[in-house]
PDB file of N, CA and C in Angstrom:
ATOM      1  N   UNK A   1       0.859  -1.173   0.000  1.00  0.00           N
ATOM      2  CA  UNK A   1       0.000   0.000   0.000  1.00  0.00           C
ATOM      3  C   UNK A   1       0.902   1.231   0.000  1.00  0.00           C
ATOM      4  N   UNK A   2       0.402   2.340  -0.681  1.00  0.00           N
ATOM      5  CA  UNK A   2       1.252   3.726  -0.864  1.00  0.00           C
ATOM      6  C   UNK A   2       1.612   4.000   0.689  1.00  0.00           C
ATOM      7  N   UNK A   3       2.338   4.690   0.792  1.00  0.00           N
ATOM      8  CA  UNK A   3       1.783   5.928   1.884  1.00  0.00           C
ATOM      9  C   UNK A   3       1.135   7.105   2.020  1.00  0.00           C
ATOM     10  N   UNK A   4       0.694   7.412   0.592  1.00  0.00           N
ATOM     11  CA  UNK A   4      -0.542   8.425   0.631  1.00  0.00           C
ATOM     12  C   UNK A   4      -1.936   7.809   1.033  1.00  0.00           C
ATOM     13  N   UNK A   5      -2.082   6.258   0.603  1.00  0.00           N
ATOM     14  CA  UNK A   5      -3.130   5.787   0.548  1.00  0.00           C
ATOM     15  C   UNK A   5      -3.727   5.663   2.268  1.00  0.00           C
ATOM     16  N   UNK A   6      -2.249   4.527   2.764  1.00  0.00           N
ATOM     17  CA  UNK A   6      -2.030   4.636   4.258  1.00  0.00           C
ATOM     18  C   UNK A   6      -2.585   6.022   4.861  1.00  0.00           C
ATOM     19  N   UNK A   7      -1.663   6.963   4.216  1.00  0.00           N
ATOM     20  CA  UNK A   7      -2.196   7.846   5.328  1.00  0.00           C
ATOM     21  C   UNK A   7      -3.577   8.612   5.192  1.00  0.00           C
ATOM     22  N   UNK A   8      -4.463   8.176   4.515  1.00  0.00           N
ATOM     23  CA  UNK A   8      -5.381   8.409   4.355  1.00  0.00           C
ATOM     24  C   UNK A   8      -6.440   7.865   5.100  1.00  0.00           C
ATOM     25  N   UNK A   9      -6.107   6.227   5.452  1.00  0.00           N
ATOM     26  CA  UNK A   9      -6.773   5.293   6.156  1.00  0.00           C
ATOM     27  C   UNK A   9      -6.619   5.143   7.615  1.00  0.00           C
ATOM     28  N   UNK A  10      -5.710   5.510   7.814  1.00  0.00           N
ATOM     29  CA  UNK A  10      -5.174   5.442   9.029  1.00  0.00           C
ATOM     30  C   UNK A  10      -5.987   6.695   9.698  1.00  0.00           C
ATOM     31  N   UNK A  11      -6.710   6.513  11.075  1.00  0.00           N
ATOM     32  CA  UNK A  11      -7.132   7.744  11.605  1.00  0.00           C
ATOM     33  C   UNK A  11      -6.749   7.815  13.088  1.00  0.00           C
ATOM     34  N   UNK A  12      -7.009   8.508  13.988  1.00  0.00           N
ATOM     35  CA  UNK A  12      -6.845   8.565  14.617  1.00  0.00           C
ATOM     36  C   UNK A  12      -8.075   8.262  16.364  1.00  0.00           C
ATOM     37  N   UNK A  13      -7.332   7.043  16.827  1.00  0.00           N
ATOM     38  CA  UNK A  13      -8.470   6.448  17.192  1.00  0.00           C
ATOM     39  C   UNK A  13      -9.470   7.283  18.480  1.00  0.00           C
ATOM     40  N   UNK A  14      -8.834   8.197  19.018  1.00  0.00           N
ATOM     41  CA  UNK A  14      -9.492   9.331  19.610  1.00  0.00           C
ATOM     42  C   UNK A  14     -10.438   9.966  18.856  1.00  0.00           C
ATOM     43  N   UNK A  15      -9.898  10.132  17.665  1.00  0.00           N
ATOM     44  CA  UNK A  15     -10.915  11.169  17.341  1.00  0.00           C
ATOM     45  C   UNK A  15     -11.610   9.875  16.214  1.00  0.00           C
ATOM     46  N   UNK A  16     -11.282   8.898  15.966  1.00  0.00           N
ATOM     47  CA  UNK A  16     -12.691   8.444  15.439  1.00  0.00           C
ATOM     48  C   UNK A  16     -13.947   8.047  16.185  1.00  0.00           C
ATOM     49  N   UNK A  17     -13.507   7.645  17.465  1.00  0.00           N
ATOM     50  CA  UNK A  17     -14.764   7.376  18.549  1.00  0.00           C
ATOM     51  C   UNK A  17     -15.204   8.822  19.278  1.00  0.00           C
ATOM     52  N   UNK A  18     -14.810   9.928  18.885  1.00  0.00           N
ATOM     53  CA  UNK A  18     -15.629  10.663  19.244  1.00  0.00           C
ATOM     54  C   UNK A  18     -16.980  10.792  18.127  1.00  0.00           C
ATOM     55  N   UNK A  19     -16.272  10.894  16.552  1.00  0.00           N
ATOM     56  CA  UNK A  19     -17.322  10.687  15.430  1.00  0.00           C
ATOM     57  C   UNK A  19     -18.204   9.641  15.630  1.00  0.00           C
ATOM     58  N   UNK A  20     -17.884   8.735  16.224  1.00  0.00           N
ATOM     59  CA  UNK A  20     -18.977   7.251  15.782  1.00  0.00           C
ATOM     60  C   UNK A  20     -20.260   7.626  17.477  1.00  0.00           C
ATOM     61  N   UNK A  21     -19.510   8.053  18.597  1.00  0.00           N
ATOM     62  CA  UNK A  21     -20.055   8.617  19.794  1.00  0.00           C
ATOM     63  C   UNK A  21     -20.950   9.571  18.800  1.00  0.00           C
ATOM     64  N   UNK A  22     -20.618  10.798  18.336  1.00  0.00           N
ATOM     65  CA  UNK A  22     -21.694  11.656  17.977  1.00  0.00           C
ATOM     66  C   UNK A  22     -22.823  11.133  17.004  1.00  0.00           C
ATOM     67  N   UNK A  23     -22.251  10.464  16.027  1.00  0.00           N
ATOM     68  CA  UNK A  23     -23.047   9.679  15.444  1.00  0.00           C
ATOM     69  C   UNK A  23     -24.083   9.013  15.809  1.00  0.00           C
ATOM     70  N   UNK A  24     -24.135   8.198  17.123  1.00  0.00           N
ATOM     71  CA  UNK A  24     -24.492   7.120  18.135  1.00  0.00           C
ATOM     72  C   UNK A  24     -25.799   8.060  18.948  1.00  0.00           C
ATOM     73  N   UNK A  25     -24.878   8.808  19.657  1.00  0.00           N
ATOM     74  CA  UNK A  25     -26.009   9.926  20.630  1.00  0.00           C
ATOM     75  C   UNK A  25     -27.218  10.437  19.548  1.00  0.00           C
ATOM     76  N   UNK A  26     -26.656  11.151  18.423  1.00  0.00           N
ATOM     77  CA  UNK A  26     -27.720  12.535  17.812  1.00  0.00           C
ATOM     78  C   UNK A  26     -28.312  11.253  16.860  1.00  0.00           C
ATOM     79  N   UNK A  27     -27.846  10.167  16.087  1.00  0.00           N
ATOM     80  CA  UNK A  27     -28.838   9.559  15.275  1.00  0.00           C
ATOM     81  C   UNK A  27     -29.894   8.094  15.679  1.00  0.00           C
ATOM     82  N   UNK A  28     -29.271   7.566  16.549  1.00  0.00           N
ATOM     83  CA  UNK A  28     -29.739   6.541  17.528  1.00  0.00           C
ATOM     84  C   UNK A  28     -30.531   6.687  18.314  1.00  0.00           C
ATOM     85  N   UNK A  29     -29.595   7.841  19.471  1.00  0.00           N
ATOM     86  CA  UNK A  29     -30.311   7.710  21.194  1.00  0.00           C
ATOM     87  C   UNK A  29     -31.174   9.108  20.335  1.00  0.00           C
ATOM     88  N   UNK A  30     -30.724   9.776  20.073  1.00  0.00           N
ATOM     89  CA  UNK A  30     -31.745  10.886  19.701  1.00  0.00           C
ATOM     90  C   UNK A  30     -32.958  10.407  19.007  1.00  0.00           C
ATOM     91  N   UNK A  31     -32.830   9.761  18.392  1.00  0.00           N
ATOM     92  CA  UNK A  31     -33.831   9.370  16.900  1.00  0.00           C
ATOM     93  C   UNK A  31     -35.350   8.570  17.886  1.00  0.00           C
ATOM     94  N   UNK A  32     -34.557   7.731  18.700  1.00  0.00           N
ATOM     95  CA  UNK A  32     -35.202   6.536  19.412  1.00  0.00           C
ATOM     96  C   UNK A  32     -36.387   7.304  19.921  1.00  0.00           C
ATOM     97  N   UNK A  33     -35.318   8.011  21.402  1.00  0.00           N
ATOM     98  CA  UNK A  33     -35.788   8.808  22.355  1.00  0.00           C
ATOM     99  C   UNK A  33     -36.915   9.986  21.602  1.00  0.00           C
ATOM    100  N   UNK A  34     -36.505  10.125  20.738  1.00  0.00           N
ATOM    101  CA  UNK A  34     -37.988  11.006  19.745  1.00  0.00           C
ATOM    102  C   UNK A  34     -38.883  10.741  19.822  1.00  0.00           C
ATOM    103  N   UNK A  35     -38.941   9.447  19.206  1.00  0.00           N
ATOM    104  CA  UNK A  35     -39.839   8.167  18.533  1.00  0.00           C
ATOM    105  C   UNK A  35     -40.964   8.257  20.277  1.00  0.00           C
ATOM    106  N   UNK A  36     -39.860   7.659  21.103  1.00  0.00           N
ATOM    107  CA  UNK A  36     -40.675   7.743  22.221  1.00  0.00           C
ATOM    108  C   UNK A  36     -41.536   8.551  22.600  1.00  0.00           C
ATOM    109  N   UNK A  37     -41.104   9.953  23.021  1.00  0.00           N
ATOM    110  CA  UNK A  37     -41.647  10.954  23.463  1.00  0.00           C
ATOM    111  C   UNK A  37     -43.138  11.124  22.492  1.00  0.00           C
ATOM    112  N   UNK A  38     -42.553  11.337  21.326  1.00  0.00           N
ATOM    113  CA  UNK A  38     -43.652  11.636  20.764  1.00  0.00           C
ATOM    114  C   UNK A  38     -44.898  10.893  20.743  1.00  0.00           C
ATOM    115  N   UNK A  39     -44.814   9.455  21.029  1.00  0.00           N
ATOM    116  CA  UNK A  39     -46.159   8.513  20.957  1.00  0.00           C
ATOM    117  C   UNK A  39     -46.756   8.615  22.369  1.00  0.00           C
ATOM    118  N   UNK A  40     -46.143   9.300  23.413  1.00  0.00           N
ATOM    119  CA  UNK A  40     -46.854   9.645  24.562  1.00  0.00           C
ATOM    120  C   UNK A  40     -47.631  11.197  24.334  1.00  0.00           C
ATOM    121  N   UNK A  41     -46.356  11.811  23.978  1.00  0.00           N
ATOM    122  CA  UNK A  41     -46.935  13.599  24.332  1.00  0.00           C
ATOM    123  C   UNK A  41     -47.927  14.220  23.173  1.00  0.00           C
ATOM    124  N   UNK A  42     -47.238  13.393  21.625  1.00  0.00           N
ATOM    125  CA  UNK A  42     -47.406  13.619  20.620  1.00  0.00           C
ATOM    126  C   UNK A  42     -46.885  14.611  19.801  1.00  0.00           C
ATOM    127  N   UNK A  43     -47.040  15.107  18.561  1.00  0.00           N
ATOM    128  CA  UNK A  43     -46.534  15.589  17.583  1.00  0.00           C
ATOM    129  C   UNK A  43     -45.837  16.836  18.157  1.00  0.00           C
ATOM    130  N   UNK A  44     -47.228  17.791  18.863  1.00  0.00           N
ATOM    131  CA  UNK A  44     -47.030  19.092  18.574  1.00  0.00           C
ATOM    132  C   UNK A  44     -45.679  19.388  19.530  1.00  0.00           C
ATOM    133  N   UNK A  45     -45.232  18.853  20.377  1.00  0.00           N
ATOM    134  CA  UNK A  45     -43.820  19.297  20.692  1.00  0.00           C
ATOM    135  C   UNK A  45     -42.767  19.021  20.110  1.00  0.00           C
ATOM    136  N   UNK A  46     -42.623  18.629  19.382  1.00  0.00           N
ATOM    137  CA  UNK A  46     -41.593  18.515  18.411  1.00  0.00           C
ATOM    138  C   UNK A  46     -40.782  19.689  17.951  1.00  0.00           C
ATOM    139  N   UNK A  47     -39.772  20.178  18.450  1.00  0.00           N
ATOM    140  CA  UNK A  47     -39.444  21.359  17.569  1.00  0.00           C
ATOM    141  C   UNK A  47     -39.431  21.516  16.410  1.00  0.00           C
ATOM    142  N   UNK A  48     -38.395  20.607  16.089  1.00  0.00           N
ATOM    143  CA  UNK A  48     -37.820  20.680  14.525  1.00  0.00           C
ATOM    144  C   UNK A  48     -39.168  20.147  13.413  1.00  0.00           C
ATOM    145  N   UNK A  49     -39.574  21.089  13.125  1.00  0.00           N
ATOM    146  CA  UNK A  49     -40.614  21.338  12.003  1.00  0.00           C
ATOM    147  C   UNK A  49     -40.325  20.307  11.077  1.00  0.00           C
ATOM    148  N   UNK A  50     -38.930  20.268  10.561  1.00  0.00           N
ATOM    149  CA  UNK A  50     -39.044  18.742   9.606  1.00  0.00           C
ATOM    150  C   UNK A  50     -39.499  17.584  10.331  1.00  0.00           C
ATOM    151  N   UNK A  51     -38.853  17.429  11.205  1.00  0.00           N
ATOM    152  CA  UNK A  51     -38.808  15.876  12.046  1.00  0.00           C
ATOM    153  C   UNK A  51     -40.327  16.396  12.280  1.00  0.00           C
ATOM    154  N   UNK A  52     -40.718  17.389  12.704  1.00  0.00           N
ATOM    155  CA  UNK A  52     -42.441  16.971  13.019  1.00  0.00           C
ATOM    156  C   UNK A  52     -42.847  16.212  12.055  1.00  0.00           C
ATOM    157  N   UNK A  53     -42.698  16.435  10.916  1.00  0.00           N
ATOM    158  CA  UNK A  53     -43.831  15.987   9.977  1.00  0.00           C
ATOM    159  C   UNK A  53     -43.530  14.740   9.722  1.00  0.00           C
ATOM    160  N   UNK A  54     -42.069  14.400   9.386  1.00  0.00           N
ATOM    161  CA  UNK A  54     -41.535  13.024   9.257  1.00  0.00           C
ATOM    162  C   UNK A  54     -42.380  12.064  10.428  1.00  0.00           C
ATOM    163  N   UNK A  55     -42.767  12.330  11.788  1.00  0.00           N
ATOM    164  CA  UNK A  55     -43.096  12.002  12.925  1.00  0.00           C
ATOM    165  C   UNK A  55     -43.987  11.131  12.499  1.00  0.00           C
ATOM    166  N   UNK A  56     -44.656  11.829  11.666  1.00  0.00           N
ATOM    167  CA  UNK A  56     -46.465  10.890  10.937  1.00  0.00           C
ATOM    168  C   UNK A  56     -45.909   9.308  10.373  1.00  0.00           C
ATOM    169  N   UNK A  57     -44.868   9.386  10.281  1.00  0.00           N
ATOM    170  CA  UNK A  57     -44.452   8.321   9.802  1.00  0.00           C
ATOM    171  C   UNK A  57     -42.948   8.002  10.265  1.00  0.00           C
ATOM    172  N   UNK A  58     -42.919   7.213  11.683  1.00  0.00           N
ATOM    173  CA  UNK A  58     -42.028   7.146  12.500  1.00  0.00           C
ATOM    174  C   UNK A  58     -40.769   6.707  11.963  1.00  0.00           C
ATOM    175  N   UNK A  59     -40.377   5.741  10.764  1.00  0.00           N
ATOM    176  CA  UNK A  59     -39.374   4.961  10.479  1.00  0.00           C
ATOM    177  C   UNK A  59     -38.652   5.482   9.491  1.00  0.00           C
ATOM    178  N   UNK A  60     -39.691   6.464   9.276  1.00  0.00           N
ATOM    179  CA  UNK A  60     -39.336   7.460   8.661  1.00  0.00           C
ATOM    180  C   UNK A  60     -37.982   8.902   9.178  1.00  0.00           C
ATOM    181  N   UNK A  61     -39.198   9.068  10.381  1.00  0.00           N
ATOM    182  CA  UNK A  61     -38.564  10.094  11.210  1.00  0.00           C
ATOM    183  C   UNK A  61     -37.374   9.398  11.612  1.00  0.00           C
ATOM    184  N   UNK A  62     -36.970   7.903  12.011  1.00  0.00           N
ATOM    185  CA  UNK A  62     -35.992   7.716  12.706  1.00  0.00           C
ATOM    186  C   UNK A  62     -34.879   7.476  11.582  1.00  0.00           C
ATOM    187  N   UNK A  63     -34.950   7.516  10.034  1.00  0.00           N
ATOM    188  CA  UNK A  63     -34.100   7.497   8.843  1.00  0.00           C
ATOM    189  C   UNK A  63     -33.565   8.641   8.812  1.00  0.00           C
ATOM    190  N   UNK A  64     -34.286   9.835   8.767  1.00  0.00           N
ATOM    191  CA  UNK A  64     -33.839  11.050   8.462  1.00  0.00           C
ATOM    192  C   UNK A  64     -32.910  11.545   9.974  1.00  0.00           C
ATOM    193  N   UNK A  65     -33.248  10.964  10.999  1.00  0.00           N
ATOM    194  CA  UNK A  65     -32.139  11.248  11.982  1.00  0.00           C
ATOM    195  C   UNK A  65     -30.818  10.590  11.875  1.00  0.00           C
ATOM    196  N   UNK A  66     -30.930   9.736  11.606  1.00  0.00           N
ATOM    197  CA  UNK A  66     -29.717   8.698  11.634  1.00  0.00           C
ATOM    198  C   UNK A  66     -29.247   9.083  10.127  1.00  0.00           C
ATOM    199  N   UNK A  67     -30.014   9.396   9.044  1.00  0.00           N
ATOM    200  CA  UNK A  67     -28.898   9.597   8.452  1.00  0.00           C
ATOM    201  C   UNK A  67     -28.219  11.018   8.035  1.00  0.00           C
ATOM    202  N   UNK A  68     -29.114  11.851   9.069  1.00  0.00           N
ATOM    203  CA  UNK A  68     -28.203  13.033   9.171  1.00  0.00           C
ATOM    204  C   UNK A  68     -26.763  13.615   9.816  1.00  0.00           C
ATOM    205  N   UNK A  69     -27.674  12.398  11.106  1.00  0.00           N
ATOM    206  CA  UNK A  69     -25.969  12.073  11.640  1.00  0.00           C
ATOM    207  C   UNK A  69     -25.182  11.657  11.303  1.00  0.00           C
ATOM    208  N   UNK A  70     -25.093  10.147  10.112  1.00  0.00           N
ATOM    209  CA  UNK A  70     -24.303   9.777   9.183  1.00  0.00           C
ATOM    210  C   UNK A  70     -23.688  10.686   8.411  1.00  0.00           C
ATOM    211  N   UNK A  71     -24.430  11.377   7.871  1.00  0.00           N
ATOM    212  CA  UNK A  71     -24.174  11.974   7.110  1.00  0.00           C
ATOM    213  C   UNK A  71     -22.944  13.308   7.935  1.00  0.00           C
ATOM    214  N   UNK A  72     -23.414  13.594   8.699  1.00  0.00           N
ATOM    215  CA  UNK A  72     -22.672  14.579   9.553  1.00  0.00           C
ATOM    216  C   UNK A  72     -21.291  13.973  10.189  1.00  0.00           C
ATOM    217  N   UNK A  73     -21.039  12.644  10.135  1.00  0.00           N
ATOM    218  CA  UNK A  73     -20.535  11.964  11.131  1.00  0.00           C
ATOM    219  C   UNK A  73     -18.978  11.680   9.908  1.00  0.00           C
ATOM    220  N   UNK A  74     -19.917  11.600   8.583  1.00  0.00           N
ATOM    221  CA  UNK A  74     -19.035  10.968   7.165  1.00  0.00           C
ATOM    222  C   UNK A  74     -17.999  12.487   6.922  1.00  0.00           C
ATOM    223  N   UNK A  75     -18.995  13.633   7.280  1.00  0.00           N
ATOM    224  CA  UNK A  75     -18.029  15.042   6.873  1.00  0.00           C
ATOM    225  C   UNK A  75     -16.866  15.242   8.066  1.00  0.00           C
ATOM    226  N   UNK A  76     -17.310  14.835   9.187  1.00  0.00           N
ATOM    227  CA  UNK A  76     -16.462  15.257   9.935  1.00  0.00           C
ATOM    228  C   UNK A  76     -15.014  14.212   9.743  1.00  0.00           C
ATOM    229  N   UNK A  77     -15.568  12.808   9.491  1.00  0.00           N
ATOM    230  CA  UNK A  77     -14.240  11.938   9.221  1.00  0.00           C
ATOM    231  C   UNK A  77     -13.168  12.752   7.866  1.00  0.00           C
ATOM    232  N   UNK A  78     -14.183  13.000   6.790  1.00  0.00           N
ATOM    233  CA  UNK A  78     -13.656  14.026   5.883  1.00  0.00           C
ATOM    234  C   UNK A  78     -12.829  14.792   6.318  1.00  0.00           C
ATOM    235  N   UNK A  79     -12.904  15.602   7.076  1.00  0.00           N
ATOM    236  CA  UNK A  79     -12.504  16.944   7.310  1.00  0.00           C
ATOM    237  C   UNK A  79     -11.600  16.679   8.732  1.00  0.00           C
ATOM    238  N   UNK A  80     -11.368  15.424   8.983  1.00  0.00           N
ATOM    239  CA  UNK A  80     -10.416  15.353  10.353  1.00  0.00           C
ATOM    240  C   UNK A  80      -9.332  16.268  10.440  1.00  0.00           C
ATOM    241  N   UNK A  81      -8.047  16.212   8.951  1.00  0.00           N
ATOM    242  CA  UNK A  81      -7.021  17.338   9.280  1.00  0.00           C
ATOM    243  C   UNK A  81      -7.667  18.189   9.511  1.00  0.00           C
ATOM    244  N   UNK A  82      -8.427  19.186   9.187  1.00  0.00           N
ATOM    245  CA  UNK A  82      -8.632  20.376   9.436  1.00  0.00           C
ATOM    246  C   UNK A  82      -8.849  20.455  10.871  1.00  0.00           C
ATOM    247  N   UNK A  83     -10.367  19.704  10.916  1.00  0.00           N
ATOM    248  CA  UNK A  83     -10.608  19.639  12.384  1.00  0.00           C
ATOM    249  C   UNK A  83      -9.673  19.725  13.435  1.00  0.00           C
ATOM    250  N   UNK A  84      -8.378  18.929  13.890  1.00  0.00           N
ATOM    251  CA  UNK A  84      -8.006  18.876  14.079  1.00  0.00           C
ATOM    252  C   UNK A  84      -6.685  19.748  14.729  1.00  0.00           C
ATOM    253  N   UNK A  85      -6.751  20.586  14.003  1.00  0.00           N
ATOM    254  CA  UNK A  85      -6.329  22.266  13.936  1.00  0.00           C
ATOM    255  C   UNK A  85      -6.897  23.064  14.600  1.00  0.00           C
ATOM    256  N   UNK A  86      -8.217  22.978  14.668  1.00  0.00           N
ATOM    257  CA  UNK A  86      -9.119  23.799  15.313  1.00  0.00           C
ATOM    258  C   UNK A  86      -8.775  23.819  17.029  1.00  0.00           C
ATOM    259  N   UNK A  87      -8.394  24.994  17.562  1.00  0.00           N
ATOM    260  CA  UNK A  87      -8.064  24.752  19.172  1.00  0.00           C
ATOM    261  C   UNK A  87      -9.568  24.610  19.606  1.00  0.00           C
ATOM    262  N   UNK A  88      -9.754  23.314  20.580  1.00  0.00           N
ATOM    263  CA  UNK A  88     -10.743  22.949  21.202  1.00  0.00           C
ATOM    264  C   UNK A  88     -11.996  22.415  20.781  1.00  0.00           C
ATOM    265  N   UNK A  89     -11.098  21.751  19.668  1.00  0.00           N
ATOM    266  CA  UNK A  89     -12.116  20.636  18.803  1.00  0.00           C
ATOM    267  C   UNK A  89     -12.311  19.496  19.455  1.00  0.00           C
ATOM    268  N   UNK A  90     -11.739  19.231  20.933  1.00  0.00           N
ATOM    269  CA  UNK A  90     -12.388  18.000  21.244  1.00  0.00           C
ATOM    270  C   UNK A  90     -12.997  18.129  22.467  1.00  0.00           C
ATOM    271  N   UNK A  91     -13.323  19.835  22.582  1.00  0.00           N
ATOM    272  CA  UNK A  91     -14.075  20.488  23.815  1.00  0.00           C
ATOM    273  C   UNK A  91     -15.685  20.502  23.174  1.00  0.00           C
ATOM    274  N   UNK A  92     -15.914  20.739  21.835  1.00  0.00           N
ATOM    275  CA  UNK A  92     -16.452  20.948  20.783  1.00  0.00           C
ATOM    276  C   UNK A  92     -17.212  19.723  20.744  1.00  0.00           C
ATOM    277  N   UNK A  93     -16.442  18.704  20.159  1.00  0.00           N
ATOM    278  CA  UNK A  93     -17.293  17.784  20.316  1.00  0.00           C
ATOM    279  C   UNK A  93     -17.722  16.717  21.571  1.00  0.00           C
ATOM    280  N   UNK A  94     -17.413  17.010  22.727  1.00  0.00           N
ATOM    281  CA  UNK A  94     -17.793  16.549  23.878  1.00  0.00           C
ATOM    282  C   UNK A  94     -19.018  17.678  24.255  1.00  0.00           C
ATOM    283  N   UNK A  95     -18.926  18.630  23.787  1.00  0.00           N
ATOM    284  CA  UNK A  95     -20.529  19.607  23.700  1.00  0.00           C
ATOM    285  C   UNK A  95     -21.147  19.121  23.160  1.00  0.00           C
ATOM    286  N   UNK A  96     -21.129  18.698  22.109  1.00  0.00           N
ATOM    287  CA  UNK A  96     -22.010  18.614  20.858  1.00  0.00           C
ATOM    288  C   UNK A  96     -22.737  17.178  21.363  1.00  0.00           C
ATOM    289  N   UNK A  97     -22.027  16.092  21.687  1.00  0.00           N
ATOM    290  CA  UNK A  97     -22.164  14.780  22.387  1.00  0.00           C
ATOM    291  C   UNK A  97     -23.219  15.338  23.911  1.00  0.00           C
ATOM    292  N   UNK A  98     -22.512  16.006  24.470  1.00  0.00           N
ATOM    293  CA  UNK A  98     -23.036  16.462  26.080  1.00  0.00           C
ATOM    294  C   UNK A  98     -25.095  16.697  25.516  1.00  0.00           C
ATOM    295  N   UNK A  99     -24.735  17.325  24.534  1.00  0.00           N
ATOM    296  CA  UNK A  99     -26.112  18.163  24.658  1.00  0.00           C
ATOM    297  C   UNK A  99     -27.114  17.007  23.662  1.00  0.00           C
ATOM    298  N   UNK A 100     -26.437  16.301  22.974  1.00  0.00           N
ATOM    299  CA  UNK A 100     -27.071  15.149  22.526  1.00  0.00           C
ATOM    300  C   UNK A 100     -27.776  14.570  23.910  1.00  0.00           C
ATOM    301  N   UNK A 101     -27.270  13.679  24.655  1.00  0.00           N
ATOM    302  CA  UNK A 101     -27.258  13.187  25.664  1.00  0.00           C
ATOM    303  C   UNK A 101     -28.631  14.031  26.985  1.00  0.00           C
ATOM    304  N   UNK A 102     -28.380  15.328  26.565  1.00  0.00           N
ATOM    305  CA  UNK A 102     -29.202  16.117  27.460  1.00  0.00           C
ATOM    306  C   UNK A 102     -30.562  15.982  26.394  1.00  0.00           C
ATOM    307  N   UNK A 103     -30.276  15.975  25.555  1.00  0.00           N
ATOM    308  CA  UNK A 103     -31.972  16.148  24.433  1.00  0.00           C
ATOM    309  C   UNK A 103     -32.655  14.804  24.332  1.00  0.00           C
ATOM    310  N   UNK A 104     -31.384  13.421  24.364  1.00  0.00           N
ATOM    311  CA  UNK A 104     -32.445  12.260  24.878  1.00  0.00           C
ATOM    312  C   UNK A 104     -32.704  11.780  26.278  1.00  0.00           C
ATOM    313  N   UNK A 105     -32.298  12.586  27.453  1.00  0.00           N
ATOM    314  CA  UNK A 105     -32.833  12.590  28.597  1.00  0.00           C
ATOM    315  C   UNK A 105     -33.938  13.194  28.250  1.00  0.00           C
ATOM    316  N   UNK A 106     -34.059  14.087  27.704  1.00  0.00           N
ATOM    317  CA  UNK A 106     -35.389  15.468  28.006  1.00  0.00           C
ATOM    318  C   UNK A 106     -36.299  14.454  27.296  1.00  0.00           C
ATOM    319  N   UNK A 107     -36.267  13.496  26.238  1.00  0.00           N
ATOM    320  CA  UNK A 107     -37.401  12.656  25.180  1.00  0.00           C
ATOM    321  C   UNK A 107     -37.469  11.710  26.475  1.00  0.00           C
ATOM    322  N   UNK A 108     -36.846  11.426  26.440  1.00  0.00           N
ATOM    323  CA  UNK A 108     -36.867   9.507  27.809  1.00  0.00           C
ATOM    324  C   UNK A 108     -37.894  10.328  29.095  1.00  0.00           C
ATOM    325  N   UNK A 109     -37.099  11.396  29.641  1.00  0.00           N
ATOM    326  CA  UNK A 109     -38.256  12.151  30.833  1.00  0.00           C
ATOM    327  C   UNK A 109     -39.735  12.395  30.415  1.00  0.00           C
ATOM    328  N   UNK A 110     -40.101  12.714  29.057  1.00  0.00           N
ATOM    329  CA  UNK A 110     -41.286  12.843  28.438  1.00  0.00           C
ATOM    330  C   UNK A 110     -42.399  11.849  28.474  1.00  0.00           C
ATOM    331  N   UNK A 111     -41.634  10.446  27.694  1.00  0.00           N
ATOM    332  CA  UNK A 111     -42.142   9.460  27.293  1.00  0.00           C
ATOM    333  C   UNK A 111     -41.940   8.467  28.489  1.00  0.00           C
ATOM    334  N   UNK A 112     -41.044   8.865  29.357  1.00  0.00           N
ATOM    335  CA  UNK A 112     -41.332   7.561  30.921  1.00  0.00           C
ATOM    336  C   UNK A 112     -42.189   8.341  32.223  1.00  0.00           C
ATOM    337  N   UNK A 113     -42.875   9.602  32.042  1.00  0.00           N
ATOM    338  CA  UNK A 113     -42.810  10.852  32.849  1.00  0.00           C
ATOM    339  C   UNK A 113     -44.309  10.256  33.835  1.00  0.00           C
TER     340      UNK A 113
END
């Protein structure tokens, strides 16, 4: 194998389990914990105006979460050098994770309440 190719593949295992963590929290525990809330409280709290409507059709709603996070999860692997550069990119994404985590408590408190 090259070593351009190598170093292309090669990542860094800190920062790939923070990607697959954000991934995990915002498209999974988020998506789930939605799903939940909403078949107790129902629609109208829903913030996000897309995901409301997706809601009508749950497997739906839980595609478009997960693969936004994919999708979000695929740019950030993209963009690792850069990232990486950034002072307090892994303050950044332990926020970004933190507040995941706080938005499927707030669905789980809803839907177990």
């Amino acid at each position: 194998m090259s070593g351009v190719l190598r170093g292309r593949l090669e990542r860094d295992p800190e920062y790939l389990l923070l990607v697959v963590t954000l991934v995990l929290v915002w498209g999974v525990f988020d998506g789930t914990s939605t799903l939940a809330a909403a078949s107790v409280a129902g629609l109208r709290f829903e913030a996000n105006p897309l995901v409301r409507t997706f809601l009508a059709a749950p497997l739906m709603a839980l595609a478009l979460k997960i693969g936004v996070a994919l999708l979000a999860g695929g740019l950030a692997l993209l963009g690792e050098r850069f990232v990486r550069t950034v002072p307090g990119w892994r303050a950044w994404f332990g926020g970004l994770i933190g507040v995941g985590l706080g938005v499927t408590v707030t669905n789980l408190f809803v839907a177990f309440a």
